[in-house]
Protein backbone atom coordinates (compact mmCIF):
# COMPACT_ATOMS: atom_id res chain seq x y z
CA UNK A 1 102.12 133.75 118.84
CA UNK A 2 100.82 136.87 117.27
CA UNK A 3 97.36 137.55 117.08
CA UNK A 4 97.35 139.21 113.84
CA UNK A 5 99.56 139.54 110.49
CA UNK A 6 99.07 143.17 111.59
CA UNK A 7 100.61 144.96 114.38
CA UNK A 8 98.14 148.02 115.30
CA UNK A 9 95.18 145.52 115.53
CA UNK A 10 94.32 145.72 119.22
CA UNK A 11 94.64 142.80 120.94
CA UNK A 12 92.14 143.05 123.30
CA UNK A 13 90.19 142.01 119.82
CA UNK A 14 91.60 138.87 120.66
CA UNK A 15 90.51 136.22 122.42
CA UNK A 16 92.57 133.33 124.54
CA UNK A 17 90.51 130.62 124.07
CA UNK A 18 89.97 131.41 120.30
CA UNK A 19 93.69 131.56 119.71
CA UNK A 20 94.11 128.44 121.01
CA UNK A 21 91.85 127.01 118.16
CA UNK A 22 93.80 129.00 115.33
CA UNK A 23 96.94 127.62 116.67
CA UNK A 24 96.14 124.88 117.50
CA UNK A 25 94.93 124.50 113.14
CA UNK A 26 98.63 125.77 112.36
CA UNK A 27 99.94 122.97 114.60
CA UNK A 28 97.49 120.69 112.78
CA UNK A 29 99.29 121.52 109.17
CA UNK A 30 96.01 120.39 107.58
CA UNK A 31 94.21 122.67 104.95
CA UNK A 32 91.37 120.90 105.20
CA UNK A 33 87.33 122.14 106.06
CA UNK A 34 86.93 120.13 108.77
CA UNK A 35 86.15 121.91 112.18
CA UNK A 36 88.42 122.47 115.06
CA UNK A 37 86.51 120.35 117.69
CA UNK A 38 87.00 121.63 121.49
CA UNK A 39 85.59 119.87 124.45
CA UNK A 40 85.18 121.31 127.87
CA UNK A 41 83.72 118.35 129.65
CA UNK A 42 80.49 117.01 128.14
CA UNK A 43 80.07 120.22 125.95
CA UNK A 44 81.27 120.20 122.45
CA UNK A 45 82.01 123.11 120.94
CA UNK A 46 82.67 122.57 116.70
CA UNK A 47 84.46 125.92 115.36
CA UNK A 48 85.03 126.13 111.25
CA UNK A 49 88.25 126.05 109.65
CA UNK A 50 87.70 129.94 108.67
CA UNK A 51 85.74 132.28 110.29
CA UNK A 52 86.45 135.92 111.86
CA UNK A 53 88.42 138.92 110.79
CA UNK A 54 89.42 138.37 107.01
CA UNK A 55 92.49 140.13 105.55
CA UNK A 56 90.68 143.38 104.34
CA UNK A 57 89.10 143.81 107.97
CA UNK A 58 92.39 143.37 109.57
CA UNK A 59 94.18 146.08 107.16
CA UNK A 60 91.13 148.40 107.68
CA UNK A 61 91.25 148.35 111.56
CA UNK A 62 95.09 148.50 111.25
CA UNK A 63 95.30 151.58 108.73
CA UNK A 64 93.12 153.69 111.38
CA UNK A 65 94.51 152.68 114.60
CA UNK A 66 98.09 153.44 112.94
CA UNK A 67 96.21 156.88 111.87
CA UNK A 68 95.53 157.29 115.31
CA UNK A 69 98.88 156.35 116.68
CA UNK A 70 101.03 158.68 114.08
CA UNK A 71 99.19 161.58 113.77
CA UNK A 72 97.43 162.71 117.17
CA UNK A 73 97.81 166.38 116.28
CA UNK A 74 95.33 165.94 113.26
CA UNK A 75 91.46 165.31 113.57
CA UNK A 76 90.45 162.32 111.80
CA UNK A 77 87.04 161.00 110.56
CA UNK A 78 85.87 158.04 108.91
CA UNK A 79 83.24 158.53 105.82
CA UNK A 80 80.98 155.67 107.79
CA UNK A 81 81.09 152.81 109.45
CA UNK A 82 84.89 151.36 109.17
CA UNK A 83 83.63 147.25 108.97
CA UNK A 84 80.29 146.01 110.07
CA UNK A 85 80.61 145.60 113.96
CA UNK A 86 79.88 148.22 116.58
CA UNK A 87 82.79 147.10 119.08
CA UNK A 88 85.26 148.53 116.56
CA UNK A 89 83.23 150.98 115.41
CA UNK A 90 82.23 153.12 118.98
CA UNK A 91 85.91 152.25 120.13
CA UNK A 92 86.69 154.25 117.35
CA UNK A 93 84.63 157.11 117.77
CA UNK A 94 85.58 156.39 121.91
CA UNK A 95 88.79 157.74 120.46
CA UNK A 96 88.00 160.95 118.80
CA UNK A 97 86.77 159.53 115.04
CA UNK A 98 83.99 161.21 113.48
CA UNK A 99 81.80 159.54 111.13
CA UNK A 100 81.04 161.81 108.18
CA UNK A 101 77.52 159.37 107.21
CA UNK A 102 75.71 157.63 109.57
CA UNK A 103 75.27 153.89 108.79
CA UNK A 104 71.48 155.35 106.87
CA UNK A 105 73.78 157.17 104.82
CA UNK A 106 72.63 160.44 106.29
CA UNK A 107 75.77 163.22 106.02
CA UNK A 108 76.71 164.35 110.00
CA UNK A 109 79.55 166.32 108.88
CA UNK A 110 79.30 168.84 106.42
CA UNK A 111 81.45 169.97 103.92
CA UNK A 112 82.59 172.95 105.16
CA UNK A 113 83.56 171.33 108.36
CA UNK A 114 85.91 169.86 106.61
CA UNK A 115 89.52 171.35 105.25
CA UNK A 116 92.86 169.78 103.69
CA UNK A 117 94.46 169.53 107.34
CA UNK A 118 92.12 166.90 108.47
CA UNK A 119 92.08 162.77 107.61
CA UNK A 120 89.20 161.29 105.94
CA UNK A 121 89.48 157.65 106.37
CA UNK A 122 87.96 155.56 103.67
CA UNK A 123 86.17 152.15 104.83
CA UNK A 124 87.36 148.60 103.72
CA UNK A 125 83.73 148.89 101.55
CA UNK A 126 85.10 151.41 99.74
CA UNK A 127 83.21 154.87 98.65
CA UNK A 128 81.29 156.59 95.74
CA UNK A 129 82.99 158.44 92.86
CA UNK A 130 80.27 161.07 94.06
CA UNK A 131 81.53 161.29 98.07
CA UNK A 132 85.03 161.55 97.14
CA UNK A 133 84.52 164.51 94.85
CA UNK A 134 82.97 166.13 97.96
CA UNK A 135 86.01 165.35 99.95
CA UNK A 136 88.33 166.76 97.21
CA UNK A 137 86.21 170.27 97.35
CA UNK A 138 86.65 170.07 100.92
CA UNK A 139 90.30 170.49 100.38
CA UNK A 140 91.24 166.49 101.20
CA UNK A 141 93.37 165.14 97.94
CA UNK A 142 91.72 161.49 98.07
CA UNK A 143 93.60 161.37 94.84
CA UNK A 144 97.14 161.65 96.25
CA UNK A 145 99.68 158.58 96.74
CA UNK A 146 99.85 159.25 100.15
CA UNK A 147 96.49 159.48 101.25
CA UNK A 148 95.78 155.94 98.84
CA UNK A 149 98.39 154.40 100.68
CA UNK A 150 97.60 155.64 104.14
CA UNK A 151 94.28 156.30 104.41
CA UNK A 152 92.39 154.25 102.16
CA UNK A 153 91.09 150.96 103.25
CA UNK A 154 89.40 149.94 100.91
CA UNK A 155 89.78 146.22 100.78
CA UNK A 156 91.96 144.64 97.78
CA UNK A 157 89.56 142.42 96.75
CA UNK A 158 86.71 145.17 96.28
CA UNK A 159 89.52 146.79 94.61
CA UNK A 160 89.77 143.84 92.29
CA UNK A 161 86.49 144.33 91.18
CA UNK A 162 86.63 147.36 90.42
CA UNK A 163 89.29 146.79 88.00
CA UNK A 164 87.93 144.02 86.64
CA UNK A 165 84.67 145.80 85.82
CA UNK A 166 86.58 148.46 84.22
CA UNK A 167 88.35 145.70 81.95
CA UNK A 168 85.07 144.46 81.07
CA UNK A 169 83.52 147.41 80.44
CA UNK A 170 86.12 148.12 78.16
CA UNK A 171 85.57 144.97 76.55
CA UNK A 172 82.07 145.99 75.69
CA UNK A 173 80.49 144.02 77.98
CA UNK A 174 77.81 145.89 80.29
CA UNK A 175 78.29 144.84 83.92
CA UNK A 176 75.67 142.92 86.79
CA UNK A 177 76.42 144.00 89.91
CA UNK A 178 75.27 141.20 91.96
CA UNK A 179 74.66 142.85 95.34
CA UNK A 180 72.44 144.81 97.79
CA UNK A 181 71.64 147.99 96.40
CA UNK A 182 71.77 150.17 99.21
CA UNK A 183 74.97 148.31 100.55
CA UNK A 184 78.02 151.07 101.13
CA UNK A 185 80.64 147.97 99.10
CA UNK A 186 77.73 147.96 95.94
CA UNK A 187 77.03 151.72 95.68
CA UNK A 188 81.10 152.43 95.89
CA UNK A 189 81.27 149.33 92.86
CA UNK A 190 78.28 150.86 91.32
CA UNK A 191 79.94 154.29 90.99
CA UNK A 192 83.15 153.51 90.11
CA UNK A 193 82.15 150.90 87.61
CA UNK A 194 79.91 153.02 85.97
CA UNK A 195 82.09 154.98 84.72
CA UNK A 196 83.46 152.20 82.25
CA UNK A 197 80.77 150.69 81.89
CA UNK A 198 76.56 150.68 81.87
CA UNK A 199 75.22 148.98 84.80
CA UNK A 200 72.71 147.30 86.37
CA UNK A 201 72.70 146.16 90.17
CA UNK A 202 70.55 142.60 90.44
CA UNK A 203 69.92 141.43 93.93
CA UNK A 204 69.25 137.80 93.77
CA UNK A 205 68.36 134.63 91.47
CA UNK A 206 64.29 136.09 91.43
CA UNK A 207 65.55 139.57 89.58
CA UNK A 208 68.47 137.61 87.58
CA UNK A 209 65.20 135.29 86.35
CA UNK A 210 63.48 139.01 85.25
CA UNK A 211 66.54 140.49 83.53
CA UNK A 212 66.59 136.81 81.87
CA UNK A 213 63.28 137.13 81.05
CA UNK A 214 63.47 140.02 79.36
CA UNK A 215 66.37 138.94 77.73
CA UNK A 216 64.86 136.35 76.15
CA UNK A 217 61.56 138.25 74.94
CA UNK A 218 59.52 136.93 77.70
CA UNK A 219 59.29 140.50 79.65
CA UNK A 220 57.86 143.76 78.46
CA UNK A 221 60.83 146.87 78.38
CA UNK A 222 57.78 148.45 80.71
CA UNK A 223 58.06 145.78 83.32
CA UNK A 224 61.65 145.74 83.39
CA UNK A 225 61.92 149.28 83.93
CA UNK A 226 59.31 148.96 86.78
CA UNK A 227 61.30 145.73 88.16
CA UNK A 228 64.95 147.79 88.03
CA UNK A 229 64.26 151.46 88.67
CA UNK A 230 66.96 153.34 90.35
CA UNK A 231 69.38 150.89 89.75
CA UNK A 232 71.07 150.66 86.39
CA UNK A 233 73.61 153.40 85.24
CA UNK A 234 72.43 156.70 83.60
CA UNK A 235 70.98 156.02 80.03
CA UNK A 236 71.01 152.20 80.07
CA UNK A 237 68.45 150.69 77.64
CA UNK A 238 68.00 147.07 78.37
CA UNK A 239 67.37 146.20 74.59
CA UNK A 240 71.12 147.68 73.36
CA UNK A 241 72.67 146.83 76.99
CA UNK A 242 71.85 143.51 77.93
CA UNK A 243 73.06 141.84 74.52
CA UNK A 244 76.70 141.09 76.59
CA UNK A 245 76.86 141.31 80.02
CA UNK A 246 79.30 140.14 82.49
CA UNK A 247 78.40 139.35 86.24
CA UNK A 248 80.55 140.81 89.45
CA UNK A 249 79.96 141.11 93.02
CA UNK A 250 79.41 142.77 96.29
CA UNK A 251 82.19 140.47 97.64
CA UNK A 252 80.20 139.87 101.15
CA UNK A 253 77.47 137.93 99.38
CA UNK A 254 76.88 134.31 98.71
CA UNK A 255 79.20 132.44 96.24
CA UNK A 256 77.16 130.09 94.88
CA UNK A 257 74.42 132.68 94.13
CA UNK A 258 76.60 134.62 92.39
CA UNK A 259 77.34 132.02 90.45
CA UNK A 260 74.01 131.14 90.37
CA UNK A 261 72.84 134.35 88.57
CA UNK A 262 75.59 134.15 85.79
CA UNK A 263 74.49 131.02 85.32
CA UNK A 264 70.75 131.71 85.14
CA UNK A 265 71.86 135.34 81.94
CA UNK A 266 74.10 132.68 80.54
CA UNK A 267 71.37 130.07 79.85
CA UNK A 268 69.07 133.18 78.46
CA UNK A 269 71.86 134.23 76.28
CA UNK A 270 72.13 130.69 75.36
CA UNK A 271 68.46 130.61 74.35
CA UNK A 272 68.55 134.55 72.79
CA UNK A 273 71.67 133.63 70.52
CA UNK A 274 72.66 130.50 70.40
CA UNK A 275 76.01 128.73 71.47
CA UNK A 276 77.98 129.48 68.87
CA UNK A 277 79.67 132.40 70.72
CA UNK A 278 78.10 132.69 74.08
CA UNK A 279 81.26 134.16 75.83
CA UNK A 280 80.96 137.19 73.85
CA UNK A 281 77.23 137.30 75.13
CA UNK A 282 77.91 136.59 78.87
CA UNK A 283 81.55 136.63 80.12
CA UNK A 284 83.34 134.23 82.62
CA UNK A 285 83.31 135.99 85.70
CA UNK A 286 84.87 133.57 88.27
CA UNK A 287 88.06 135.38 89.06
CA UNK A 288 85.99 137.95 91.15
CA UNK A 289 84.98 136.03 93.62
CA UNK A 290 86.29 136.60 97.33
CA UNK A 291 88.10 134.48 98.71
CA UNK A 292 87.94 134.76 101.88
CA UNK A 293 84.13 135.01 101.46
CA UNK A 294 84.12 131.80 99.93
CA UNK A 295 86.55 130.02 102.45
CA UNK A 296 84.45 131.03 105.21
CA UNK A 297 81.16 130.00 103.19
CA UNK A 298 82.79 126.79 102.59
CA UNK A 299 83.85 126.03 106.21
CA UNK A 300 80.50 126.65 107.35
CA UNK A 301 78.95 124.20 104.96
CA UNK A 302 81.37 121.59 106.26
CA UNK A 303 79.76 121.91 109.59
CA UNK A 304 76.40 121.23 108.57
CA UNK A 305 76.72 117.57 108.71
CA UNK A 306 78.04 117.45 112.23
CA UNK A 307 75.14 116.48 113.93
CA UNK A 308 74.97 119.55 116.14
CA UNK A 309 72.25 120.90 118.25
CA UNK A 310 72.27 124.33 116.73
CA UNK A 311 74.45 127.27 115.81
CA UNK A 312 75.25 130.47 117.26
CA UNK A 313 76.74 133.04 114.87
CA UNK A 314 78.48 136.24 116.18
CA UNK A 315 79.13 139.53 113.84
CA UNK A 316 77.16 142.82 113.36
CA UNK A 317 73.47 142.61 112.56
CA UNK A 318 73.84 144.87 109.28
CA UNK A 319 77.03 142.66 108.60
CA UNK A 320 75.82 141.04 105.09
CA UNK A 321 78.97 138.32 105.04
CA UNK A 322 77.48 137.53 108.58
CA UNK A 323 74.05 137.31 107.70
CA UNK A 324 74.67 134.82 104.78
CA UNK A 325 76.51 132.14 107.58
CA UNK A 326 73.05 132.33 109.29
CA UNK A 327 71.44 131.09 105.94
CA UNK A 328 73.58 128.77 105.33
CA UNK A 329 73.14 127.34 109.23
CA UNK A 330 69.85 127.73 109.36
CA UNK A 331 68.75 125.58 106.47
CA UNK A 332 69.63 122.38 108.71
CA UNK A 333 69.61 123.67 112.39
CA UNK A 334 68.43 126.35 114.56
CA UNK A 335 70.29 129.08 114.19
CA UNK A 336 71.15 132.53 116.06
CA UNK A 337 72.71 135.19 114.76
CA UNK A 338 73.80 137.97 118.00
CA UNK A 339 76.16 140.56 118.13
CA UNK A 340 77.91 139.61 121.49
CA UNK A 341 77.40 137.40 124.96
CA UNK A 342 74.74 140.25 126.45
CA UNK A 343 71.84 139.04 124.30
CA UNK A 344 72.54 135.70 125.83
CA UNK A 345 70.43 136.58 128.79
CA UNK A 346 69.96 133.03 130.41
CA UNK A 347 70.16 129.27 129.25
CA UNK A 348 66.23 129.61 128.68
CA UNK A 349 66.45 132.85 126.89
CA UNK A 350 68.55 134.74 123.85
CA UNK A 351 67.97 138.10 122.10
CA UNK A 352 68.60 138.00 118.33
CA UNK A 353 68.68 139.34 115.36
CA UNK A 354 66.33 137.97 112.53
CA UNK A 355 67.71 138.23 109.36
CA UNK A 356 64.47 138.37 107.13
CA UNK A 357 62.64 140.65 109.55
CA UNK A 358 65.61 142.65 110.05
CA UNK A 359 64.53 143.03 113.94
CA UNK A 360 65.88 141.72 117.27
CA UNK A 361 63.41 138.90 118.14
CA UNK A 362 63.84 136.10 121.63
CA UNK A 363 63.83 133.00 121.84
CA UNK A 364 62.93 130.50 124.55
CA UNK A 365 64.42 126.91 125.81
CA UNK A 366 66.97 127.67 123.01
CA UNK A 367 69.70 125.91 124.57
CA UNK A 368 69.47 122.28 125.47
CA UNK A 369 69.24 121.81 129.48
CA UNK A 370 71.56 118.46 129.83
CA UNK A 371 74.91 117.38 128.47
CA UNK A 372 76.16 115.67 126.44
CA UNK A 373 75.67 118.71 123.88
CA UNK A 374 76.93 119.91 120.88
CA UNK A 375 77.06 123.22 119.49
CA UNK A 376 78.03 125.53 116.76
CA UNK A 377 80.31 128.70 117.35
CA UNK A 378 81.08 131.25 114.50
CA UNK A 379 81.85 134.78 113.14
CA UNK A 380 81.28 137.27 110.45
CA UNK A 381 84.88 138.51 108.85
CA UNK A 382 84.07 141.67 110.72
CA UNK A 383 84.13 140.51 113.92
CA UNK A 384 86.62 140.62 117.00
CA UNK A 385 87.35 137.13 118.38
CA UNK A 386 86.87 138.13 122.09
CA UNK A 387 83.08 138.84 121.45
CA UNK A 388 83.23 134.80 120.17
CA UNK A 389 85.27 133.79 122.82
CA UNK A 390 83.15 135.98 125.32
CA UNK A 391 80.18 134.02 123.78
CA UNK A 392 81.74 130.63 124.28
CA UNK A 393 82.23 131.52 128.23
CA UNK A 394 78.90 132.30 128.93
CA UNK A 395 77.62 129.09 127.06
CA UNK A 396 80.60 126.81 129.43
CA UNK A 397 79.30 128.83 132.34
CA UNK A 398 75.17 127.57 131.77
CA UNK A 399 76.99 123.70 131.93
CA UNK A 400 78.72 124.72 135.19
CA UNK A 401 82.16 124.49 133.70
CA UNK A 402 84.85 127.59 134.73
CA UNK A 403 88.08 129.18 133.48
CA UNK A 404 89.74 125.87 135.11
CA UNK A 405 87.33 123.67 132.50
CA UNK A 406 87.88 125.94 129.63
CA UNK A 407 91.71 125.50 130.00
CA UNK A 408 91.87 122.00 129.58
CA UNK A 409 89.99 121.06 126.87
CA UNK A 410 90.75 118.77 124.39
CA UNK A 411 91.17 120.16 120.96
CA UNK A 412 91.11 117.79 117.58
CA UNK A 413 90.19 117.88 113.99
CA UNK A 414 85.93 116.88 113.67
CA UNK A 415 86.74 114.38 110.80
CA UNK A 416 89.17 112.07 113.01
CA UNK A 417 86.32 111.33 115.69
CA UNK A 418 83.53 110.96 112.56
């Protein structure tokens, strides 16, 4: 079976032992959450219904290993970071891509380095307004059918909220970019949506509560001003702007919060004007919501109940999809979010990556010493299934089991044996 819908998506991404589990779920026929169960021996290894490269990923990678492939003659960079892993990323630059930012945003190539005979590869986050007006002067038509269709990656469903923002703005309505402002997906949504529409980005529920506050007469225009600087559009003024507003999203971030923060301006609305006519006041939203964000939210959720020791999640440590599975694991279980099998360094030790620190931390007697044992295995949408399957090998290896081992386990759905 094919490892991906795409054909240029190197399959040494793959991973054997992973496929198995996704076709094993085909097989299956079942649409449900429940996990893919595999047992090697004693050790139990639960792996979500979704997880891994989503469809935007898999179009980006594809897109600039086809770029590659068809047109060797031509130099071809990337404006940063393609996805949020560094396997594909150094692979990529491994094969002659330069990066015109650095993942702080710093430029490495300048402008006039650059000329209408080279490729500029756009990344599934998108880009600014602002970056590809630099591009254009550099002599690359960004604008052109061709280069849209060939050399844009920019994933659909950011593209979908783009649009959508521009409807909205049209509407009126001023839009609430729920997101991390500094995040390459919410400063490319940011500038493009601006243009249609004033803006503010909002990170979480605690600044949706200010704007609310605000809203409602409960926060000085002096404090709000304090509490959003830098990140509304040029000339917003909360008092004339935040009388409608309509919420979208950086798609990598949690669903629920999302929804969370329209409903936290709806109920201030609610209080502000009434019910009479609230959807002119705050708009449904709902329809901008990733799906595959949510689907592999969802199927992470439905392993929280499973009674497992703890969970080991694999992706890029400035991968934000990725960093939102470790919340959602770590509110029940330990949890360890590393970006391949090397900061596994023993069964009593693991490097990783702390989330609310944002620094590479170790842990000790992480792992539990005896079987039986049951574990969590996932992935961030931008990440290759061999560094997950990698990861389960090592973890087999600590329990004494081999290749041999591996090969026959025993795959079923979670919810039969529950």
């Amino acid at each position: 079976m094919a490892y991906s819908q795409f054909d240029r998506v190197p399959n040494h991404y793959a991973g054997p032992i992973i496929q198995q589990v996704k076709d094993f779920r085909v097989a299956a026929g079942k649409r449900s959450l429940s996990p893919t169960l595999l047992e090697i021996g004693q050790l139990q290894v639960l792996i979500p219904r979704h997880f891994g490269f989503c469809f935007g990923v898999e179009r980006a990678i594809h897109m600039a290993f086809s770029t590659l492939e068809q047109q060797p003659e031509r130099r071809t960079f990337l404006v940063s970071e393609i996805i949020h892993n560094p396997l594909v990323n150094n692979e990529l630059k491994e094969r002659g891509i330069e990066f015109i930012y650095d993942a702080a945003g710093k430029r490495q190539v300048p402008a006039d380095e650059l000329s209408g005979d080279d490729i500029a590869l756009i990344p599934a986050f998108g880009t600014t307004l602002q970056i590809e007006e630099s591009l254009q002067q550099s002599g690359i038509d960004t604008s052109s059918e061709e280069y849209r269709e060939n050399y844009d990656t920019t994933c659909p469903f950011v593209s979908k909220v783009w649009k959508r923002g521009e409807e909205l703005g049209r509407e009126g309505y001023t839009i609430i970019i729920h997101g991390k402002y500094k995040h390459e997906e919410t400063q490319a949504t940011h500038s493009h949506t601006m243009q249609h529409a004033k803006t503010l980005v909002v990170l979480d529920r605690d600044e949706a509560h200010k704007v609310a506050a605000f809203i409602t007469g409960d926060m000085a225009l002096a404090d709000f001003e304090c509490a959003f600087a830098g990140k509304s559009s040029v000339g917003f003024e909360p008092a004339r702007d935040l009388e409608r507003v309509a919420v979208v999203n950086q798609t990598t971030m949690l669903a629920e919060e999302t929804q969370e923060v329209t409903r936290i301006l709806r109920e201030a609305m609610r209080v502000r004007y009434g019910t009479d006519d609230l959807d002119h006041h705050c708009a449904d939203t709902n329809d901008t919501l990733c799906y595959a964000t949510n689907q592999n939210q969802n199927a992470t959720r439905a392993l929280l109940d499973s009674g497992a020791d703890l969970a080991l999640i694999v992706g890029g440590y400035n991968s934000s999809n990725t960093s939102h599975l470790v919340e959602i694991c770590s509110d029940v279980m330990p949890s360890y979010l590393i970006a391949n099998a090397d900061e596994i360094v023993s069964a009593e030790q693991i490097r990783h990556f702390d989330i609310h620190t944002r620094s590479m931390v170790q842990a000790r007697d992480w792992l539990p010493g005896a079987v039986p044992v049951r574990l969590i295995i996932t992935s961030g949408a931008s990440c290759p299934d061999i560094l997950m399957n990698q990861v389960l090998e090592k973890i087999a290896g600590f329990y004494d089991y081999g290749a041999a081992d591996i090969a026959a386990a025993q795959l079923s759905l979670f919810e039969e044996l529950s």
